[in-house]
N, C-alpha and C. Protein backbone atom coordinates (compact mmCIF):
# COMPACT_ATOMS: atom_id res chain seq x y z
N UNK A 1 1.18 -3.10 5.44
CA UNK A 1 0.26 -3.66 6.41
C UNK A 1 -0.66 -4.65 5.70
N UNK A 2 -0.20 -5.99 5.88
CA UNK A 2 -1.69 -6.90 5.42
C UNK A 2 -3.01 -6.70 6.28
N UNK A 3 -4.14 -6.97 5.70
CA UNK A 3 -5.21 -7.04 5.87
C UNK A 3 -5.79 -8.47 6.04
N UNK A 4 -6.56 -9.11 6.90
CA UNK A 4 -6.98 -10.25 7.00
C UNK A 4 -8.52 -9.95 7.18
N UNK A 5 -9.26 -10.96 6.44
CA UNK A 5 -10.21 -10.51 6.41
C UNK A 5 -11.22 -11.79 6.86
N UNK A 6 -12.07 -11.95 7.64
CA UNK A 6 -13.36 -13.03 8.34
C UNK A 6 -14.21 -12.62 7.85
N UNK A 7 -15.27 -14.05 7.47
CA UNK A 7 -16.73 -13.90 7.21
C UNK A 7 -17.56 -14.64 7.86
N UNK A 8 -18.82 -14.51 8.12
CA UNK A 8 -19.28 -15.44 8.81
C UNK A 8 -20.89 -15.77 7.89
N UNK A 9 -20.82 -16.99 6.95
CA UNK A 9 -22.23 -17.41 6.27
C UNK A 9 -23.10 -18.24 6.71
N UNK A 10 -24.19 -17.78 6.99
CA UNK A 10 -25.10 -18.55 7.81
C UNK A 10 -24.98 -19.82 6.98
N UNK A 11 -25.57 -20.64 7.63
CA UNK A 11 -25.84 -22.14 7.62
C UNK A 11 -26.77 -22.17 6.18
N UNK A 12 -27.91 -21.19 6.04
CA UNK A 12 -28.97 -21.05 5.46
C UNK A 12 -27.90 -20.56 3.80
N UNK A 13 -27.33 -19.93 4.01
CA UNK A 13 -26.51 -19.21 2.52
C UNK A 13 -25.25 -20.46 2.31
N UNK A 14 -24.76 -21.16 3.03
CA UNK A 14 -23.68 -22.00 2.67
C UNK A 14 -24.73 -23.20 1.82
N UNK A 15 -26.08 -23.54 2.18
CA UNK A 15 -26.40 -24.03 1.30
C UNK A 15 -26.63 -23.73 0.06
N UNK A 16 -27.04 -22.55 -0.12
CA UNK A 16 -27.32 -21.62 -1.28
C UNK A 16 -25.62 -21.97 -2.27
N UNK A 17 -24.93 -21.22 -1.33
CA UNK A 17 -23.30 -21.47 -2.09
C UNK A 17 -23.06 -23.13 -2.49
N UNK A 18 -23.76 -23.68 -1.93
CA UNK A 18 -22.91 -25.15 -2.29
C UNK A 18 -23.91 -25.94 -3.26
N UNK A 19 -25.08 -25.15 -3.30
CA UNK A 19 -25.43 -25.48 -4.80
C UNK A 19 -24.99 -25.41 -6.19
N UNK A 20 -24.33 -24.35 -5.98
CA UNK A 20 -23.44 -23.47 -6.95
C UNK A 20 -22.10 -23.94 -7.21
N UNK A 21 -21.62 -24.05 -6.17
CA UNK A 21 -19.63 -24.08 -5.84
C UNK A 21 -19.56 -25.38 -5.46
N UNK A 22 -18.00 -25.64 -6.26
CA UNK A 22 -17.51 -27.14 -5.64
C UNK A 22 -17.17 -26.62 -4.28
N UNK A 23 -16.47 -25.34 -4.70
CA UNK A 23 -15.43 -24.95 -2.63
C UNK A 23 -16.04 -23.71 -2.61
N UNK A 24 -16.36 -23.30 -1.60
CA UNK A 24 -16.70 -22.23 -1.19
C UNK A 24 -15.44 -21.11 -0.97
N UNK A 25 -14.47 -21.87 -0.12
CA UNK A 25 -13.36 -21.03 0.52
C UNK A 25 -12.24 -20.41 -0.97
N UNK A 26 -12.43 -21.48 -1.73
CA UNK A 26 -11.98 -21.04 -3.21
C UNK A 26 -12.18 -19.94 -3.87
N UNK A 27 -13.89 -20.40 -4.15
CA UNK A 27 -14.29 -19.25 -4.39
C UNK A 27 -14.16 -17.85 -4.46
N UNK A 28 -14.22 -17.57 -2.61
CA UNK A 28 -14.48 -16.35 -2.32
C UNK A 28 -12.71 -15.86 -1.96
N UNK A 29 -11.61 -16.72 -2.46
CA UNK A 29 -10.05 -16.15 -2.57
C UNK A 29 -9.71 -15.94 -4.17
N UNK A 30 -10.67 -16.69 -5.29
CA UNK A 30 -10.60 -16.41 -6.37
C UNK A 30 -11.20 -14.93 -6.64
N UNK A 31 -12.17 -14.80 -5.84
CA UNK A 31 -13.52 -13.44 -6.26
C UNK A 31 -12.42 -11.94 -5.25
N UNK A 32 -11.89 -12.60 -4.59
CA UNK A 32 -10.78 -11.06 -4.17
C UNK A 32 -9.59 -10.98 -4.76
N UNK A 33 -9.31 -12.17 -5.37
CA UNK A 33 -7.95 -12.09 -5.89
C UNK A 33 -8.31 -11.06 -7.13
N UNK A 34 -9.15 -11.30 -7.44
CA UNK A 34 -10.23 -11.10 -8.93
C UNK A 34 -10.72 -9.60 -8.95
N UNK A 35 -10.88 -9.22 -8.03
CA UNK A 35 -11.28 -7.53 -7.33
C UNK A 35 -9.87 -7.00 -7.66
N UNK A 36 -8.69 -7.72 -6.80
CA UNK A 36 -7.69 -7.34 -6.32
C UNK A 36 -6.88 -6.79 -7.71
N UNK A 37 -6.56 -7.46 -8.65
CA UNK A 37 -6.37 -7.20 -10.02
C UNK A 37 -7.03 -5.91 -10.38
N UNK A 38 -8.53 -6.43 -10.96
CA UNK A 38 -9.40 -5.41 -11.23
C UNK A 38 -8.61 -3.64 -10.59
N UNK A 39 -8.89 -3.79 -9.75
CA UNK A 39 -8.70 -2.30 -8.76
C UNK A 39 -6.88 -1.96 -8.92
N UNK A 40 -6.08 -2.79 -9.25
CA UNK A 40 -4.65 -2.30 -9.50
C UNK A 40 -4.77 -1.53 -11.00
N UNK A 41 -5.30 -2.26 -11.97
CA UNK A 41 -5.04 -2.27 -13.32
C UNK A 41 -6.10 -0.64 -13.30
N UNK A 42 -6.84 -0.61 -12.89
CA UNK A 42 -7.69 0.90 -12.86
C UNK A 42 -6.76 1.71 -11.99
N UNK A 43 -6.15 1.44 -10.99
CA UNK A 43 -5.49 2.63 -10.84
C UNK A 43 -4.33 2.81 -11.23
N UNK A 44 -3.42 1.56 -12.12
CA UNK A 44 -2.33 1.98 -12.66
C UNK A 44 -3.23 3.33 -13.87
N UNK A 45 -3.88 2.69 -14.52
CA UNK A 45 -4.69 3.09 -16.09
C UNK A 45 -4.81 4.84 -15.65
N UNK A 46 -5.38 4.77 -14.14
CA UNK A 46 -5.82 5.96 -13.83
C UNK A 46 -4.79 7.16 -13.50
N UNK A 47 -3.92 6.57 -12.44
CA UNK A 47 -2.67 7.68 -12.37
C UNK A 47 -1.32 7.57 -13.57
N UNK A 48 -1.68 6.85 -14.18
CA UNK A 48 -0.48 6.91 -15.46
C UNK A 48 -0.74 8.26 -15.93
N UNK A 49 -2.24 8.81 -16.52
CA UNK A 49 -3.03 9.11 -16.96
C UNK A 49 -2.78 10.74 -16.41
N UNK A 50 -2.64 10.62 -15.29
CA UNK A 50 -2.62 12.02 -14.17
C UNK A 50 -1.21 12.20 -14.29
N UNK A 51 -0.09 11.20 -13.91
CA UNK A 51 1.46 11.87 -14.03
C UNK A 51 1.71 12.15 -15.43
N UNK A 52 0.80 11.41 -16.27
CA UNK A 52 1.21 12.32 -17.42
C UNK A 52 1.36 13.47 -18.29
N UNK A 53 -0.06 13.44 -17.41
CA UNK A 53 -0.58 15.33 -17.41
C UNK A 53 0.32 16.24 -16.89
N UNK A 54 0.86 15.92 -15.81
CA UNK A 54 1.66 16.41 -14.75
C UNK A 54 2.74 17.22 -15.00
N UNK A 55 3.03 18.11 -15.64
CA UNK A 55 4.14 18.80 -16.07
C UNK A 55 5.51 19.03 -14.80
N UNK A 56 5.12 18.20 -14.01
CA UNK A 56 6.51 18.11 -12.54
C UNK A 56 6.77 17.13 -12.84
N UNK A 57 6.45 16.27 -13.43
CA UNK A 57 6.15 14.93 -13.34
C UNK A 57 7.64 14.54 -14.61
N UNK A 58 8.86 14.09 -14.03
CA UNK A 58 9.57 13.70 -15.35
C UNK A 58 9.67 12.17 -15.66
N UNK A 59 9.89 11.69 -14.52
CA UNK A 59 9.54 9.95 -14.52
C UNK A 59 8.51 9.50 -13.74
N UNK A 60 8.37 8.19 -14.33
CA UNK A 60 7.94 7.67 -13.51
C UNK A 60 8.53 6.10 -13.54
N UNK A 61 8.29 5.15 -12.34
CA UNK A 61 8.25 3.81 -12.03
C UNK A 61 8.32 2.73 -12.65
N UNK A 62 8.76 1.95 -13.22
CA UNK A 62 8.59 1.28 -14.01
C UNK A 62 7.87 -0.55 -13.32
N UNK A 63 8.00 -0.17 -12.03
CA UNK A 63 7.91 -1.37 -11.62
C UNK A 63 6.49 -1.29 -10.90
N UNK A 64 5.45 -2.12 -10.40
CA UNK A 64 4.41 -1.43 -10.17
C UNK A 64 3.85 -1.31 -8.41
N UNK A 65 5.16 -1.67 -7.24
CA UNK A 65 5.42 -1.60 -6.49
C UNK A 65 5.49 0.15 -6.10
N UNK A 66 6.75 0.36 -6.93
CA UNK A 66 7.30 1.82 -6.76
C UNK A 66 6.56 2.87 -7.21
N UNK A 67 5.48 2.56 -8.05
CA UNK A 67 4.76 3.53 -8.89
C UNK A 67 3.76 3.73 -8.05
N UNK A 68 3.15 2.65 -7.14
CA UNK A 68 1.90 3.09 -6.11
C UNK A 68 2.43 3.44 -5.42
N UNK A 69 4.32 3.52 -4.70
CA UNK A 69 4.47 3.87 -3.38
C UNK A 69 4.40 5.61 -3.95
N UNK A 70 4.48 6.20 -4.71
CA UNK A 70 5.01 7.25 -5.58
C UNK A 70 3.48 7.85 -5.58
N UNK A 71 2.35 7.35 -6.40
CA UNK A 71 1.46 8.03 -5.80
C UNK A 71 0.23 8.52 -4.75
N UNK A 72 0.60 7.03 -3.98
CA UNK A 72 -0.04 7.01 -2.48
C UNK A 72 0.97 8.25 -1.93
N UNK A 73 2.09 8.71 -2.15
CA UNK A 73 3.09 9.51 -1.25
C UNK A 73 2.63 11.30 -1.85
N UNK A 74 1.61 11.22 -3.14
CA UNK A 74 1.47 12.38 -3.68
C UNK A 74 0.28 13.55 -2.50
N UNK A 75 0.43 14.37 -2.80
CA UNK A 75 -0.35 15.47 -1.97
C UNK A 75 -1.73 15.12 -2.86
N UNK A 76 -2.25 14.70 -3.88
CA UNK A 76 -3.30 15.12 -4.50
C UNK A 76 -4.06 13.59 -4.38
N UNK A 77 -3.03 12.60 -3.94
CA UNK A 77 -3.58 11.17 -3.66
C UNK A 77 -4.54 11.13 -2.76
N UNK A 78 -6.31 10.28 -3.05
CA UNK A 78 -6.88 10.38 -1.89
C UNK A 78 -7.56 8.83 -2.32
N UNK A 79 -7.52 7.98 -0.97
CA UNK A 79 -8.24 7.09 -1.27
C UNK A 79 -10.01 7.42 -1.33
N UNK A 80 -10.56 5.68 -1.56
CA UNK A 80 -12.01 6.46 -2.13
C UNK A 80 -12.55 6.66 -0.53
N UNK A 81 -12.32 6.14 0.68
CA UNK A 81 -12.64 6.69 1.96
C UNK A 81 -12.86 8.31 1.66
N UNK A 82 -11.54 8.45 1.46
CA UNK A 82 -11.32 9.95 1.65
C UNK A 82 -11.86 10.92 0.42
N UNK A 83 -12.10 10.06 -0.35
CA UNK A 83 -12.56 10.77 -2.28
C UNK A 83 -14.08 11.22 -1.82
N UNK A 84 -14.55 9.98 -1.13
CA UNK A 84 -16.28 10.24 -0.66
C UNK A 84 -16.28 11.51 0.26
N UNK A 85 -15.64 11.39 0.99
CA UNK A 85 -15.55 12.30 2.51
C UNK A 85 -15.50 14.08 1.74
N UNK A 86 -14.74 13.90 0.99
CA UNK A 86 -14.36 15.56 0.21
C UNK A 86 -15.76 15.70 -0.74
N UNK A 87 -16.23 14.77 -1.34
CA UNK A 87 -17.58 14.63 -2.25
C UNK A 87 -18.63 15.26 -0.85
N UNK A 88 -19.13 14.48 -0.22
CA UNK A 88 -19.95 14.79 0.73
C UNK A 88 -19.69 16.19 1.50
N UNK A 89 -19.08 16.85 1.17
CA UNK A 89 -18.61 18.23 2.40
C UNK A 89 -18.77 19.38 1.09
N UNK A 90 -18.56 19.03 -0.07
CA UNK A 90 -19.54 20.15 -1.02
C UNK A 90 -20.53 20.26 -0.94
């Protein structure tokens, strides 16, 4: 499922941004692309880390497609929606 995502910057902050930035729209596809990385490479780092522990665990993925479908599909997988939600109910 892609995600599409709208913003709406006042008039008052696009000036702010265009003091700063040649492109604005650049910018802010460089600064998620930039998240987007960030947040793969921590959760490869992170569940490598966990199937390795994993004594069920005999392979894993080599490709990094199959390795998130593998542990989004795990019983112990929780996104951080759901990581907060279990935090807050202790």
């Amino acid at each position: 499922m892609a995600l599409s995502v709208n913003i709406t910057i006042s008039d008052e902050d696009v000036s702010y941004l265009e003091n700063d930035l040649l492109d604005i729209q650049n910018w802010v596809e460089k600064a998620v692309t930039g998240k987007i990385n960030q947040s793969k490479k921590r959760f490869i780092r992170e569940w490598q880390a966990k199937l390795m522990a994993d004594p069920d665990v005999t392979s894993m993925p080599a490709d990094t497609d199959s390795f998130i479908t593998l542990v989004k599909a795990r019983l112990d997988y929780k996104n951080r929606v759901a990581r907060d939600a279990a935090d807050a109910a202790r």
